[in-house]
Protein backbone atom coordinates (compact mmCIF):
# COMPACT_ATOMS: atom_id res chain seq x y z
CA UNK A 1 -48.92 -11.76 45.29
CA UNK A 2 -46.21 -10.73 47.55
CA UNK A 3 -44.88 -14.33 47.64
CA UNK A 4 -44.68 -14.35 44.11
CA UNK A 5 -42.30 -11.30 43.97
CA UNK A 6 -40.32 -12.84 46.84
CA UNK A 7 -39.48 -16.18 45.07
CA UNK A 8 -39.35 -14.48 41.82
CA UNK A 9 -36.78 -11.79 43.60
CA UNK A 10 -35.33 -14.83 45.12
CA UNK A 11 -34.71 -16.64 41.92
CA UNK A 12 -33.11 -13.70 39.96
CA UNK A 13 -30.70 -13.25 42.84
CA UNK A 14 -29.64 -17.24 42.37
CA UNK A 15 -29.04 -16.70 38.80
CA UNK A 16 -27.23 -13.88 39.25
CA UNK A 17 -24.88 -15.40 42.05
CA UNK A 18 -24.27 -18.56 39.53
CA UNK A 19 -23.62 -15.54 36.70
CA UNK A 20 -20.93 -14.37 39.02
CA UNK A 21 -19.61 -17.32 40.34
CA UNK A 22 -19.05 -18.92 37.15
CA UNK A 23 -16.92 -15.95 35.89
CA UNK A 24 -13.97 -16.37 37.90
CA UNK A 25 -11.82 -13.50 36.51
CA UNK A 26 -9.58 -11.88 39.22
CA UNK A 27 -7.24 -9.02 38.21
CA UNK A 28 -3.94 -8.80 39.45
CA UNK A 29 -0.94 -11.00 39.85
CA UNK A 30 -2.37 -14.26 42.12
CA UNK A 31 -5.57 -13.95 40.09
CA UNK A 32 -6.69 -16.52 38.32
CA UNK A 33 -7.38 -14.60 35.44
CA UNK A 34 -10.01 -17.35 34.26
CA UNK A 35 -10.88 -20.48 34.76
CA UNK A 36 -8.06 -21.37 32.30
CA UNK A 37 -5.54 -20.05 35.14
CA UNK A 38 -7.32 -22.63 37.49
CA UNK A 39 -4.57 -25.37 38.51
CA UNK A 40 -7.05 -27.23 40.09
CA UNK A 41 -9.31 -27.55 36.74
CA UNK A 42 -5.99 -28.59 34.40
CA UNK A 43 -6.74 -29.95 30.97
CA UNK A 44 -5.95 -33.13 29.85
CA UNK A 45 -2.93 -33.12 27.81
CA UNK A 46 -3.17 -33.56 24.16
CA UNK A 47 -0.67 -35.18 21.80
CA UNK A 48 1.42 -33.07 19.12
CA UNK A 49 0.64 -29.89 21.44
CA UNK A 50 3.49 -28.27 22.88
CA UNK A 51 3.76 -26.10 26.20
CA UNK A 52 7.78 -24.85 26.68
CA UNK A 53 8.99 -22.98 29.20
CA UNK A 54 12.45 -21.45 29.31
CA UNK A 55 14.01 -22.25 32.89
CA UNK A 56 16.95 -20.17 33.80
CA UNK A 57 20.47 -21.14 35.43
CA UNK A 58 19.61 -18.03 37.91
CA UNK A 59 16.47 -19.70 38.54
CA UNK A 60 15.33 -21.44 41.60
CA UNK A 61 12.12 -23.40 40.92
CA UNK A 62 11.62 -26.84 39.79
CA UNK A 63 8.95 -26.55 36.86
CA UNK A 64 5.57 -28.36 37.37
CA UNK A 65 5.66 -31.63 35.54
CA UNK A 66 1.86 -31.33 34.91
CA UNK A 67 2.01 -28.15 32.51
CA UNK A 68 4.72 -28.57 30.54
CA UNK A 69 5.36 -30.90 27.63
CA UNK A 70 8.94 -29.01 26.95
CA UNK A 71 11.44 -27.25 29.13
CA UNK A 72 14.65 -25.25 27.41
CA UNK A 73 17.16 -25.25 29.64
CA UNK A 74 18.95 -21.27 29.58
CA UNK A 75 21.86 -21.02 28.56
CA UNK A 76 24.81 -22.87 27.87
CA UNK A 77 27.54 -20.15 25.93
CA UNK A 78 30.69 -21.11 23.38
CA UNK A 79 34.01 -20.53 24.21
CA UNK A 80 35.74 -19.48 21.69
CA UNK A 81 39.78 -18.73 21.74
CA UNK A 82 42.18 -16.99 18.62
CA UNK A 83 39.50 -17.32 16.67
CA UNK A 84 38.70 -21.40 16.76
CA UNK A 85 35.55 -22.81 18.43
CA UNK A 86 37.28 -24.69 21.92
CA UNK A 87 34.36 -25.82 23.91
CA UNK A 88 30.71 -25.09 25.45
CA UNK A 89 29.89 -25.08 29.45
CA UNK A 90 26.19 -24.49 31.50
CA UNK A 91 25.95 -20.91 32.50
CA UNK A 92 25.78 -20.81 36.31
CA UNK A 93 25.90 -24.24 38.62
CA UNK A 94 25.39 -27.41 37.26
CA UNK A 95 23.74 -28.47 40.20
CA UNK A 96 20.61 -25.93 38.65
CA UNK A 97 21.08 -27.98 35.40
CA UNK A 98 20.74 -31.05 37.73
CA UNK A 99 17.70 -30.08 39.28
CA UNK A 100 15.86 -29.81 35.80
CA UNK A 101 17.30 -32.80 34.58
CA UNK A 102 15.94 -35.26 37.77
CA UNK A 103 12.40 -33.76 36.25
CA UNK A 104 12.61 -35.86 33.36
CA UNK A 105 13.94 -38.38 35.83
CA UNK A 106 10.16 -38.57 37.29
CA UNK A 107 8.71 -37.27 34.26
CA UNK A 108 10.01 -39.05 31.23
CA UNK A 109 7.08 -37.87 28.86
CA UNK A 110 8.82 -34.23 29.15
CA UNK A 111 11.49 -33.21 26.50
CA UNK A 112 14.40 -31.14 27.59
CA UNK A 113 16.51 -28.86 25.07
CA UNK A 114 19.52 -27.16 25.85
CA UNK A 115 19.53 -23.82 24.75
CA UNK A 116 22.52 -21.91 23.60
CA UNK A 117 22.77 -18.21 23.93
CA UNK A 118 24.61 -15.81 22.37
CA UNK A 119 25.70 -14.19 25.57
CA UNK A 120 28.74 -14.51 28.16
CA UNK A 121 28.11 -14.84 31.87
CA UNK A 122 30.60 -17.23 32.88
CA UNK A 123 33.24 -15.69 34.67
CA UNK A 124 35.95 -17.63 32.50
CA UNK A 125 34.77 -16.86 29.75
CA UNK A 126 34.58 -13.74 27.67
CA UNK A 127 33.52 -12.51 23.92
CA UNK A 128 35.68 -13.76 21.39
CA UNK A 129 33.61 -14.19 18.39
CA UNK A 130 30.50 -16.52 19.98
CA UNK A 131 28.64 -17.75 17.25
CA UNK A 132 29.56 -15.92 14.27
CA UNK A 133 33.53 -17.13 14.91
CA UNK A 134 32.26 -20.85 15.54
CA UNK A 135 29.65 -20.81 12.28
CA UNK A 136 32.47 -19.78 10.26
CA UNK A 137 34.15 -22.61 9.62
CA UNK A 138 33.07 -26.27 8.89
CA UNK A 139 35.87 -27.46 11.33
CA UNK A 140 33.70 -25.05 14.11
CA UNK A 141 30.42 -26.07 12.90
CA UNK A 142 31.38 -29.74 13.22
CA UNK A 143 33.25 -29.88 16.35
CA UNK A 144 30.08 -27.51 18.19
CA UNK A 145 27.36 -30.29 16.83
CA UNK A 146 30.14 -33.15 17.76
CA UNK A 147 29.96 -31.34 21.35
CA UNK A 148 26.15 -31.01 21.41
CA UNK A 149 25.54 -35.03 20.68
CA UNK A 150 28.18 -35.83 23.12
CA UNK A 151 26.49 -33.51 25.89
CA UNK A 152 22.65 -35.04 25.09
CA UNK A 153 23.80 -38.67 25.67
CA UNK A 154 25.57 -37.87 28.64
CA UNK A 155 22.39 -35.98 30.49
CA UNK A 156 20.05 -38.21 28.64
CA UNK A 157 18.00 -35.29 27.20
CA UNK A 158 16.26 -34.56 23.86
CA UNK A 159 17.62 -31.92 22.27
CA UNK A 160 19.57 -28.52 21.34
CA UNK A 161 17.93 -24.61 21.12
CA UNK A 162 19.75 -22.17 19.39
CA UNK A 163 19.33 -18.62 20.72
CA UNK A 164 21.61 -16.93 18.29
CA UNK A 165 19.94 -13.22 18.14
CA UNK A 166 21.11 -12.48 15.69
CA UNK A 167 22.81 -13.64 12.84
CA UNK A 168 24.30 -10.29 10.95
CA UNK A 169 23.33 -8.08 13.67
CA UNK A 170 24.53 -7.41 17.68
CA UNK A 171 22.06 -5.91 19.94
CA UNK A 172 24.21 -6.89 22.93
CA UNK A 173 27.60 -6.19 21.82
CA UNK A 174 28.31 -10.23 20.68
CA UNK A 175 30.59 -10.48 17.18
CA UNK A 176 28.46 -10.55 13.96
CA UNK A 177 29.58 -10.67 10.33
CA UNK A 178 26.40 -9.45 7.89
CA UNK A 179 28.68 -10.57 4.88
CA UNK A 180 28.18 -14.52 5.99
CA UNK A 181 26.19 -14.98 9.60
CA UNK A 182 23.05 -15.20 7.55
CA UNK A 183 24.32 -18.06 5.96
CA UNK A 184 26.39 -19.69 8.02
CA UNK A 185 23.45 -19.89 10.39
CA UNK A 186 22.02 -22.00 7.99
CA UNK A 187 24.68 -24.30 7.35
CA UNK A 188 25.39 -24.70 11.13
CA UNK A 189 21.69 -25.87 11.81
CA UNK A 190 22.39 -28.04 8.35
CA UNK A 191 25.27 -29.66 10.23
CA UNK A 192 23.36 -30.17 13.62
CA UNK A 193 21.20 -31.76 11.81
CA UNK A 194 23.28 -34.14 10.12
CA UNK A 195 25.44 -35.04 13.75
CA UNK A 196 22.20 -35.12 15.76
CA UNK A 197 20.39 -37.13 13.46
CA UNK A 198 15.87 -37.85 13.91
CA UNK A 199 16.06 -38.96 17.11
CA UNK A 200 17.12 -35.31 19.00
CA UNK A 201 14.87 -32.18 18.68
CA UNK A 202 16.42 -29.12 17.13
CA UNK A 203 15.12 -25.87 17.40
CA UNK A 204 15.40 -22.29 17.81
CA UNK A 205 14.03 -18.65 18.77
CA UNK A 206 13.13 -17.21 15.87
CA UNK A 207 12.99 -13.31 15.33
CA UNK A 208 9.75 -11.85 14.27
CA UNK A 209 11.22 -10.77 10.57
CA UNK A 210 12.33 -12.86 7.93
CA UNK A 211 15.91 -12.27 6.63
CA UNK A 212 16.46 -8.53 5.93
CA UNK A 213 19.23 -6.72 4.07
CA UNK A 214 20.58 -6.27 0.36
CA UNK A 215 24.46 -6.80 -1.22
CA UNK A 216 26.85 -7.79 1.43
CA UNK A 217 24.17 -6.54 4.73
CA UNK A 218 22.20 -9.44 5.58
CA UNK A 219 20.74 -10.01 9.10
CA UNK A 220 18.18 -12.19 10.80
CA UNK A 221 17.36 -15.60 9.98
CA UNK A 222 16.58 -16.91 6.40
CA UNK A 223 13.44 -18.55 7.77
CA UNK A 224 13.05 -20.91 4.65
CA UNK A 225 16.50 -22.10 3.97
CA UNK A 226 16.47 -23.25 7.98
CA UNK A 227 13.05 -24.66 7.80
CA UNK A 228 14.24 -28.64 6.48
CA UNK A 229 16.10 -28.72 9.41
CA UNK A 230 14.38 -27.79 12.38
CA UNK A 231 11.42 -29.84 14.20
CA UNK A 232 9.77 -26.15 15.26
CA UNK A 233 10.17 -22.86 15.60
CA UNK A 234 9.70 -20.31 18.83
CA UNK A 235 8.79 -17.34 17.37
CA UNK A 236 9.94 -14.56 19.89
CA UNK A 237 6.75 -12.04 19.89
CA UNK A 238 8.24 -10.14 22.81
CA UNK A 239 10.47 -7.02 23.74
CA UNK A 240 8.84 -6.20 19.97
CA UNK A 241 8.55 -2.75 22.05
CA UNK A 242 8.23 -0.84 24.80
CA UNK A 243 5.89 1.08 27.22
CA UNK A 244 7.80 4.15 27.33
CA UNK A 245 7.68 4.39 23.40
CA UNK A 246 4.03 3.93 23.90
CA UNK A 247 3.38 0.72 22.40
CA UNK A 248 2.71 -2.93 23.68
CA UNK A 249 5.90 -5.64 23.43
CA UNK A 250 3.24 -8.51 22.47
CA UNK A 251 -0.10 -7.38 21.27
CA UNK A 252 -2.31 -9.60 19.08
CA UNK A 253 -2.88 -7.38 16.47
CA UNK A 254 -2.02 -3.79 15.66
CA UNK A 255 -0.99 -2.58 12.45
CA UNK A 256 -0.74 0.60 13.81
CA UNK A 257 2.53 -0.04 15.83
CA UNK A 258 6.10 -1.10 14.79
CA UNK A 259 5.15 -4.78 15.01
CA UNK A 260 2.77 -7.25 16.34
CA UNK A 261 1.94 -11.25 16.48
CA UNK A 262 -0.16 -12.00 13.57
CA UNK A 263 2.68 -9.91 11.48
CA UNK A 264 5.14 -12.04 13.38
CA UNK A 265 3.35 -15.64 12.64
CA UNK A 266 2.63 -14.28 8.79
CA UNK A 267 6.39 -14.22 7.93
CA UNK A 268 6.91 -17.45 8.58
CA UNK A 269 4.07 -18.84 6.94
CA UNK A 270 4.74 -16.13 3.77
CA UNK A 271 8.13 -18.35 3.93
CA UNK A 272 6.74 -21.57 3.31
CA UNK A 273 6.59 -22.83 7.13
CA UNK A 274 4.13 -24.81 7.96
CA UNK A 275 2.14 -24.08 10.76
CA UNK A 276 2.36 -27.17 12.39
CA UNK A 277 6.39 -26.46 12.73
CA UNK A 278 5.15 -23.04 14.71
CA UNK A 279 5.30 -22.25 18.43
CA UNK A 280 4.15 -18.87 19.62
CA UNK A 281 6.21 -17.20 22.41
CA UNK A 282 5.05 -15.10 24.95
CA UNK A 283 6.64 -12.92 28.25
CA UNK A 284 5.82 -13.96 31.80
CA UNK A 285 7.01 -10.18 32.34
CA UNK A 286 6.34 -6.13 31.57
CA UNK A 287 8.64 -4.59 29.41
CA UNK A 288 9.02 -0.67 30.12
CA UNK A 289 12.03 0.08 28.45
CA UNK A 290 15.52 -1.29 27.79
CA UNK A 291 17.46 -0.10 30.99
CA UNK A 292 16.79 1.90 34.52
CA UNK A 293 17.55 5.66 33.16
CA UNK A 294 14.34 7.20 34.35
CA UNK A 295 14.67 5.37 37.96
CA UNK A 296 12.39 2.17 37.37
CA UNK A 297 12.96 -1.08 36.39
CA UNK A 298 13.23 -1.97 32.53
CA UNK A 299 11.02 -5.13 33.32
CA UNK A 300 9.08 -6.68 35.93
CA UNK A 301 8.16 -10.23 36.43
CA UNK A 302 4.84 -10.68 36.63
CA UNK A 303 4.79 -12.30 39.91
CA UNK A 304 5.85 -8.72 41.13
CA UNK A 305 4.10 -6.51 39.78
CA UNK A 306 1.79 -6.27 42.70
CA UNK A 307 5.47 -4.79 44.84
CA UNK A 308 6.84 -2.93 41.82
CA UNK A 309 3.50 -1.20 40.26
CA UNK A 310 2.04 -0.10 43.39
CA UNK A 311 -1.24 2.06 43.28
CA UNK A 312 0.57 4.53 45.53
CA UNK A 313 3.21 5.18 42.98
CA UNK A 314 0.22 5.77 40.28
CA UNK A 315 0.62 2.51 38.30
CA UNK A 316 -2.81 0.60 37.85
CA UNK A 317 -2.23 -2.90 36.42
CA UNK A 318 -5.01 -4.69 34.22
CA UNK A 319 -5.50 -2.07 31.75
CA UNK A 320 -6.98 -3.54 28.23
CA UNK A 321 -6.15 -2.85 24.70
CA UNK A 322 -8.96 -3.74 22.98
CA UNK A 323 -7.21 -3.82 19.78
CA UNK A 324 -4.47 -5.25 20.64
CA UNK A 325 -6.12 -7.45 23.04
CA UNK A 326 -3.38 -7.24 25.53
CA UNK A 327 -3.21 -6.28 28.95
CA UNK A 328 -1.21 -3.01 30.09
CA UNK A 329 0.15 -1.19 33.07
CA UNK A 330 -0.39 2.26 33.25
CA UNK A 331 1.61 5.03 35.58
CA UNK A 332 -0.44 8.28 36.34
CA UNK A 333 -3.22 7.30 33.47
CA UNK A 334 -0.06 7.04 30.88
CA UNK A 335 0.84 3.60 29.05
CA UNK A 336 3.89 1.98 31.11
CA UNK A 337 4.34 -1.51 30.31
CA UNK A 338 2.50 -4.12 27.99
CA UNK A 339 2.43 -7.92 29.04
CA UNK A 340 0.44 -10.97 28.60
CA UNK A 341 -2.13 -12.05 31.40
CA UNK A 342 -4.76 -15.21 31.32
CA UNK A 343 -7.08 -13.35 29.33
CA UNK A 344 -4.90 -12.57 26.65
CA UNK A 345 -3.23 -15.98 27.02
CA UNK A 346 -6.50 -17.94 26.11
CA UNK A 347 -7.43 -15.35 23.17
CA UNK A 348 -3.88 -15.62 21.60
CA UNK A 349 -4.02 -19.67 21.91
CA UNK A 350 -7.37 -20.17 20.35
CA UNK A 351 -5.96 -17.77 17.01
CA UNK A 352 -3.12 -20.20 17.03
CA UNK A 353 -5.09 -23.51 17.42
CA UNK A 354 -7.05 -22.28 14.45
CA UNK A 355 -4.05 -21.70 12.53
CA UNK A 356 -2.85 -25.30 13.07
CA UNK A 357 0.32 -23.70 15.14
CA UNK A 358 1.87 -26.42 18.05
CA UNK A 359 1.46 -24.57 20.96
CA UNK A 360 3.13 -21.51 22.98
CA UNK A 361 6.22 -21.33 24.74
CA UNK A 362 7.02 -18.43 27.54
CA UNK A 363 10.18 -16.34 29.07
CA UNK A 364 10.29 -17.71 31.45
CA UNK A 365 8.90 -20.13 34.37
CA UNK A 366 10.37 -18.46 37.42
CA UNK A 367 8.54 -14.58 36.45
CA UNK A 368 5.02 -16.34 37.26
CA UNK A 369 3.34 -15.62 40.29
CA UNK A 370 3.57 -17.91 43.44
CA UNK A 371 0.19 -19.28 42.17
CA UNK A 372 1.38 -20.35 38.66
CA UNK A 373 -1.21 -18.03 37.10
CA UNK A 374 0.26 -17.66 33.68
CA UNK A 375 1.78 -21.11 33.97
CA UNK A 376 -1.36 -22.82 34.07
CA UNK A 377 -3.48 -20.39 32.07
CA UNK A 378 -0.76 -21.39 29.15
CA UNK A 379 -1.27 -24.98 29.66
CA UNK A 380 -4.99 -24.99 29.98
CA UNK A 381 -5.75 -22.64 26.62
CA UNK A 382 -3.42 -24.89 24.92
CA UNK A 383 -4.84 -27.98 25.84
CA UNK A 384 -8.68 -27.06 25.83
């Protein structure tokens, strides 16, 4: 009798073990989060599915081939002088542009887009009107597309991003003009349409709101007037809000706060996108607030969080929303930063795969861990 209860005892403790080992969730930045964070277990890669990830001129990494289908190359800015469009240059050194280029070199199954910002950081360069000038005028909106066809066949890539945020509005101190951005948006994606032609991709970030505004106050995007134009959308469901007012920057769903995803994908379908045309995006980072007043960062990469959330300063990372079924950081038991880890990775690309969406697309490759956690969790819930 006592051997029975051994092997029995001995059996339970195998399946047990086999429980364990087959959950492979490990909290924290290096962790694999799931097996879907596993580069060693990579999915096969499926056609019409897109992974993007935004590389950065401050960047230093060369993005992994195996998990990407797209890379958006940030930023390239206007230069605009007494009010005419002049010219466009690559933020930082070319030689960074380079490096992402010779990828496609090796890897010629990976798209490349150039992606425009709205921004200055060139240090000859400064604000003269950016996009809202340049849109104005069908003599701007030609001679920017002219540019953009020119620049593609010279670095052999596929296509152009527009990062305009926003049209009508300026969060960041750029020129805007709510009498005619709104539309002019539209007829300057008409027009890179027409100089690009099928063969280049055109897309852009798209804000989580349709077109807003009344009489001569218009701002955003007018979702379906862009929509003939575009091969797909990346819908921007990030820095929606922040920890310090309490609420995540990227849950899945919660009606309860300012915004959230499915509200996000919803206006663009409630404007006659299709689904297909629809690319989720998601951070690679913690959003705590929009500067350093109270002494801490405004946003932390995830592959730091482990040296800027330390338990010794009271932050515990790994927190879940259940209803918004996002991770969270939290700083002496109060709600710090939202983010997006593997677990909330695979349950926000299974919603999309339902919805017939193309994939997701993240800001941006360098804030991942030295493990490529998010990276390949991304890839791997996308590709299942």
């Amino acid at each position: 009798m006592n051997k029975l209860y051994f092997w029995l005892a001995l059996a339970i403790m195998a399946f047990t073990f086999q429980s364990c080992a087959d959950d492979s969730y490990k909290t924290g930045p290096g962790g694999s989060g799931s097996t879907d964070g596993n580069s060693s277990a990579r999915a096969e890669r499926k056609e019409g599915r897109i992974v993007l990830g935004y590389c950065t001129y401050y960047g230093s990494q060369t993005p992994d081939a195996e998990v990407l289908t797209h890379i958006n190359y940030a930023f390239a800015e206007l230069y605009v002088r007494d009010g005419k469009y002049v010219t466009f240059k690559l933020q930082g050194d070319e030689k960074r542009f380079q490096q992402i280029v010779n990828v496609k070199k090796l890897h010629p199954e990976i798209k490349i887009c150039l992606s425009f910002s709205h921004t200055v950081a060139n240090p000859d360069n400064f604000q003269a009107g950016g996009f809202s000038v340049m849109a104005s005028t069908d003599e701007g909106r030609k001679a920017f597309a002219k540019d953009c066809l020119a620049f593609l066949k010279k670095w052999g890539i596929d296509g152009i991003d527009i990062d305009w945020e926003f049209p009508g509005i300026s969060w960041s101190g750029h020129a805007c003009d709510p009498a005619h951005d709104v539309e002019n948006y539209t007829l300057l994606m008409k027009q890179l349409r027409e100089t690009l032609g099928s063969q280049y991709l055109l897309t852009y970030a798209g804000y989580v709101m349709n077109v807003q505004g009344s009489g001569d106050n218009w701002r955003f995007i007018d979702i379906a007037a862009v929509d003939q134009y575009v091969d797909f959308v990346n819908i921007m469901t990030y820095d929606i809000a922040a920890g310090s007012e309490g609420q995540h920057q990227s849950a899945w769903k919660r009606p309860d706060y300012y915004w959230d995803c499915v509200r996000s994908i919803d206006a663009y379908l409630s404007a006659g996108v299709s689904p297909s045309k629809l690319v989720l995006g998601i951070p690679f980072y913690a959003r705590h607030a929009w500067d350093n007043s109270d002494g801490f960062k405004g946003s932390v990469d995830y592959g730091k969080f482990d040296k800027e959330f330390p338990a010794s300063a009271g932050f515990k990372i790994d927190n879940w929303d259940d209803k918004g079924e996002v991770p969270y950081v939290t700083r002496n038991g109060k709600m710090w930063a939202g983010y997006d880890n593997p677990k909330s990775i695979g349950i926000k690309a299974e919603r999309i795969l339902k919805m017939g969406m193309k994939g997701i697309m993240y800001w941006d490759y360098d804030a991942d861990d030295a493990s490529g956690t998010l990276r390949n969790a991304v890839w791997n819930s996308v590709m299942k």
